[in-house]
Structure formats: structure tokens, C-alpha cells
C-alpha atoms as a PDB file:
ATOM      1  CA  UNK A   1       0.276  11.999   4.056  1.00  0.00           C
ATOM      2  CA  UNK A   2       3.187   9.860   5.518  1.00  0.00           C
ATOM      3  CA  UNK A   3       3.020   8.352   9.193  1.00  0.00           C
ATOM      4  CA  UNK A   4       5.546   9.651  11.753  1.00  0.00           C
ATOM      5  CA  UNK A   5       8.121   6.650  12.277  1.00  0.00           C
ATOM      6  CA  UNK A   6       8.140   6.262  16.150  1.00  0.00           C
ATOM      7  CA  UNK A   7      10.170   3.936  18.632  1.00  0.00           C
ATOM      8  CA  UNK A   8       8.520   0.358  17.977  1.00  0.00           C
ATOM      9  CA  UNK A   9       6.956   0.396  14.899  1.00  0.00           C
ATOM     10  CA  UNK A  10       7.736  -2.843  12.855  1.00  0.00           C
ATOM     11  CA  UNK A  11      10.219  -3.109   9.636  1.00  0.00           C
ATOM     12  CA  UNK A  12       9.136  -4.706   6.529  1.00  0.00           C
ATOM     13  CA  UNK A  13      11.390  -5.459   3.108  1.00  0.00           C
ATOM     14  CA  UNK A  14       7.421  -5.561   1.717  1.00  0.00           C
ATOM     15  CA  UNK A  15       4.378  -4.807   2.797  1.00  0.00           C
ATOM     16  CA  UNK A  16       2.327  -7.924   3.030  1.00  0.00           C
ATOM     17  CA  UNK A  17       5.411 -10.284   4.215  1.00  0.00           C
ATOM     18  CA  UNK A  18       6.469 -11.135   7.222  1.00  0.00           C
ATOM     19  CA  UNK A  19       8.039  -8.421   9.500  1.00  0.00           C
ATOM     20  CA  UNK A  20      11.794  -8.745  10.261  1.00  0.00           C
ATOM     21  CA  UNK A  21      12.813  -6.189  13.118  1.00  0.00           C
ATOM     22  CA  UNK A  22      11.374  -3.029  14.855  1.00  0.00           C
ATOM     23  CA  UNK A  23      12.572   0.288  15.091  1.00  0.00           C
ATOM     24  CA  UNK A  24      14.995   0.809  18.343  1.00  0.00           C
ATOM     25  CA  UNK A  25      15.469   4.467  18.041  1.00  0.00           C
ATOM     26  CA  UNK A  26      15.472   7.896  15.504  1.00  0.00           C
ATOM     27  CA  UNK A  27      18.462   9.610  15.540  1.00  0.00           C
ATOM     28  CA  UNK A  28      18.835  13.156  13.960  1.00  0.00           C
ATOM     29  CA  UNK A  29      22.901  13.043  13.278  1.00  0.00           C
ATOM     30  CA  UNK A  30      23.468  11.249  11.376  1.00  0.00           C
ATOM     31  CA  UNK A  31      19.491  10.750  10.338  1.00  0.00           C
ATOM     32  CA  UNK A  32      18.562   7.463  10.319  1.00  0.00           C
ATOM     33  CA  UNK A  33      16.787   4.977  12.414  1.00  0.00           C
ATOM     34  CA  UNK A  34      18.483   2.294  14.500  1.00  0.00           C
ATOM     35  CA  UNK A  35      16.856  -0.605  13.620  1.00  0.00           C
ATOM     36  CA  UNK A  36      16.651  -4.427  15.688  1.00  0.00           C
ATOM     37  CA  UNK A  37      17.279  -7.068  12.860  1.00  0.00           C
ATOM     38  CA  UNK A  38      16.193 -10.181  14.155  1.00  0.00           C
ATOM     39  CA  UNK A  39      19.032 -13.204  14.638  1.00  0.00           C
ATOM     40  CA  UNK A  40      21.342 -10.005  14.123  1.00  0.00           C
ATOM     41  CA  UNK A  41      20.990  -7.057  16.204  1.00  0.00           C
ATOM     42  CA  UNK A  42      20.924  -2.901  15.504  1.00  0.00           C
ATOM     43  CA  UNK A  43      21.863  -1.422  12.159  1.00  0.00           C
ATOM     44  CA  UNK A  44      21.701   2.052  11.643  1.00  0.00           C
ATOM     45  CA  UNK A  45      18.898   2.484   8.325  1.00  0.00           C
ATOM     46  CA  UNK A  46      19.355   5.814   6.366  1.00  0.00           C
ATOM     47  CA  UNK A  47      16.266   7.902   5.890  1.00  0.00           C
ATOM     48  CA  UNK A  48      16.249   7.427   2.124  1.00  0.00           C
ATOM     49  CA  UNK A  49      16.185   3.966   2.302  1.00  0.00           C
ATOM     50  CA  UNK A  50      12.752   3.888   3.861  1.00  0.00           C
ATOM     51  CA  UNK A  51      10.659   3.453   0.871  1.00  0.00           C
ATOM     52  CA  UNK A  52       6.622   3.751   3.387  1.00  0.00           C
ATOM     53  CA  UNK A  53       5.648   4.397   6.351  1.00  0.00           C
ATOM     54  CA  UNK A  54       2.136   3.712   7.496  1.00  0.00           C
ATOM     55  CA  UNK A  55      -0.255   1.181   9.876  1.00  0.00           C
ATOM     56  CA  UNK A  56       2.833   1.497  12.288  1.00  0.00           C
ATOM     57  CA  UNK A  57       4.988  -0.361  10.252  1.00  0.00           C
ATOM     58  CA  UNK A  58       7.974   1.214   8.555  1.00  0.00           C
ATOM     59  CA  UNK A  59       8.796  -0.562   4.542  1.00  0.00           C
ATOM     60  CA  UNK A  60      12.406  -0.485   3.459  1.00  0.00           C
ATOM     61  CA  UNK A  61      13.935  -0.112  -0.303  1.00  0.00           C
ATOM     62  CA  UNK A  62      16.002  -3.047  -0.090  1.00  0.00           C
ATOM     63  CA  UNK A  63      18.478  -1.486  -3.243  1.00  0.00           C
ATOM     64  CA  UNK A  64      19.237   1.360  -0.954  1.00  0.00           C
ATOM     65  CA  UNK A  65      20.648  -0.975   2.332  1.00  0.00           C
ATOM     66  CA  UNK A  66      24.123  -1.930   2.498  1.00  0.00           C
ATOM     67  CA  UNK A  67      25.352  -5.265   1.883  1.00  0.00           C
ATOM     68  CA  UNK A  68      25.631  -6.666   5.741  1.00  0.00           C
ATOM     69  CA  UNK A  69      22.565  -5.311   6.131  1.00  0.00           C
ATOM     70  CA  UNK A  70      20.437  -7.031   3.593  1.00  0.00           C
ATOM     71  CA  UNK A  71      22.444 -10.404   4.331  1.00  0.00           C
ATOM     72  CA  UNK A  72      21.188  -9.635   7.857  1.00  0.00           C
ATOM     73  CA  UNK A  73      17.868  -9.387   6.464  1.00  0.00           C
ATOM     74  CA  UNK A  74      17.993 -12.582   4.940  1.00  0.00           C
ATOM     75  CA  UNK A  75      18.922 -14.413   7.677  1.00  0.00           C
ATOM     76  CA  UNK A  76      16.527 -12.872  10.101  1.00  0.00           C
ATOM     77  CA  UNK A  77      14.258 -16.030  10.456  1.00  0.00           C
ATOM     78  CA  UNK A  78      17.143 -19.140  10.614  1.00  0.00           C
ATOM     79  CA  UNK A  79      16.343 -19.092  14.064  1.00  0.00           C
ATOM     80  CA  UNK A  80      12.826 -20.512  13.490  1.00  0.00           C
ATOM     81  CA  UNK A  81      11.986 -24.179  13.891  1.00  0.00           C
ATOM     82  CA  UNK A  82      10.994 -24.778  10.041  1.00  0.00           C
ATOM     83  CA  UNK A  83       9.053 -27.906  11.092  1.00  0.00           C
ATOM     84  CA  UNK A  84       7.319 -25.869  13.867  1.00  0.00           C
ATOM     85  CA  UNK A  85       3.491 -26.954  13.491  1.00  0.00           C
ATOM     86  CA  UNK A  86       1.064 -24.693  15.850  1.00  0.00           C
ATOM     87  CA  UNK A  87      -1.339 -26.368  17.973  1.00  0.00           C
ATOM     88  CA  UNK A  88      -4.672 -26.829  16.970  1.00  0.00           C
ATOM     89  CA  UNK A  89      -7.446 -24.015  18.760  1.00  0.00           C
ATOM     90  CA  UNK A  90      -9.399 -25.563  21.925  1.00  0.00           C
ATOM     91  CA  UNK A  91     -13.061 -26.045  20.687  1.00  0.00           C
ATOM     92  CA  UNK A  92     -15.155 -23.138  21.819  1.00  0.00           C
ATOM     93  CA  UNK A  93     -17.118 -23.751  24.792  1.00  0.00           C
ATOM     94  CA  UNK A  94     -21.086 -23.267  24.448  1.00  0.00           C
ATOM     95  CA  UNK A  95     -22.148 -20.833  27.253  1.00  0.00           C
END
């Protein structure tokens, strides 16, 4: 059985890689989903180009999106600091 896509759930181009927007809205006319791209902003997704839905994340069929979309896609992390190191955890305190 297939999850119900609801307001918030993430978007994937796989499952397993890093998550590139969230779903803004699910609108009946046209159906589709209105979907925040990262770097980008809202695209409307048609409902056959949603390949899974489950774990509250939504997986897209990338050969289905248009063209500004998927260019969108691929841009959706230049934001990111590429040298961007986390910090290291604080050592656990013994209680």
C-alpha cells in the first residue's frame, strides 16, 4: 500500500540520497503537488512523475520532470559551503 503524500513530507530524486525540497501543497486541478526546490523555489510536480511514496518522503521519476525543473534539481545544493567541516561532538559527561 502507498503512503498518502501530505503538506511537508520531503522530495527525493532517490531514495537513499540526500533530500532536495518538501512538499508545499496538493492541488486537485490541475493534480499535482507544489513542490519547494531548494536554491529555486515552487514547481508544480505532476502526479505521474512521483515514482514512491513512503517513510514521509515523496521519490520522483526524474525522466518524467520537465527540463527547468530537473536543472533546478541539480542545482539545489550550490548554496552549501563545500568546504563546510561539522564540529566535532562535546565528550559525554559521566553522571
Amino acid at each position: 500500500m502507498q503512503e498518502q503524500i501530505r503538506e511537508g513530507f520531503m522530495v527525493f530524486v532517490s531514495d537513499g540520497e540526500e533530500g532536495v525540497g518538501a512538499v508545499r501543497e496538493i492541488r486537485n486541478s490541475p493534480p499535482g503537488l507544489v513542490v519547494y526546490i531548494e536554491n529555486t523555489g515552487d514547481f508544480l510536480v505532476p502526479l505521474g512523475a512521483v515514482a514512491a511514496v513512503h517513510s514521509d518522503k515523496v521519490i520522483l521519476n526524474c525522466d518524467r520532470l520537465d527540463p527547468a525543473l530537473r536543472s533546478a534539481i541539480n542545482h539545489a545544493r550550490d548554496a552549501e559551503d563545500p568546504f563546510y567541516v561539522a564540529p566535532p561532538e562535546p565528550p559525554e559527561e559521566d553522571g
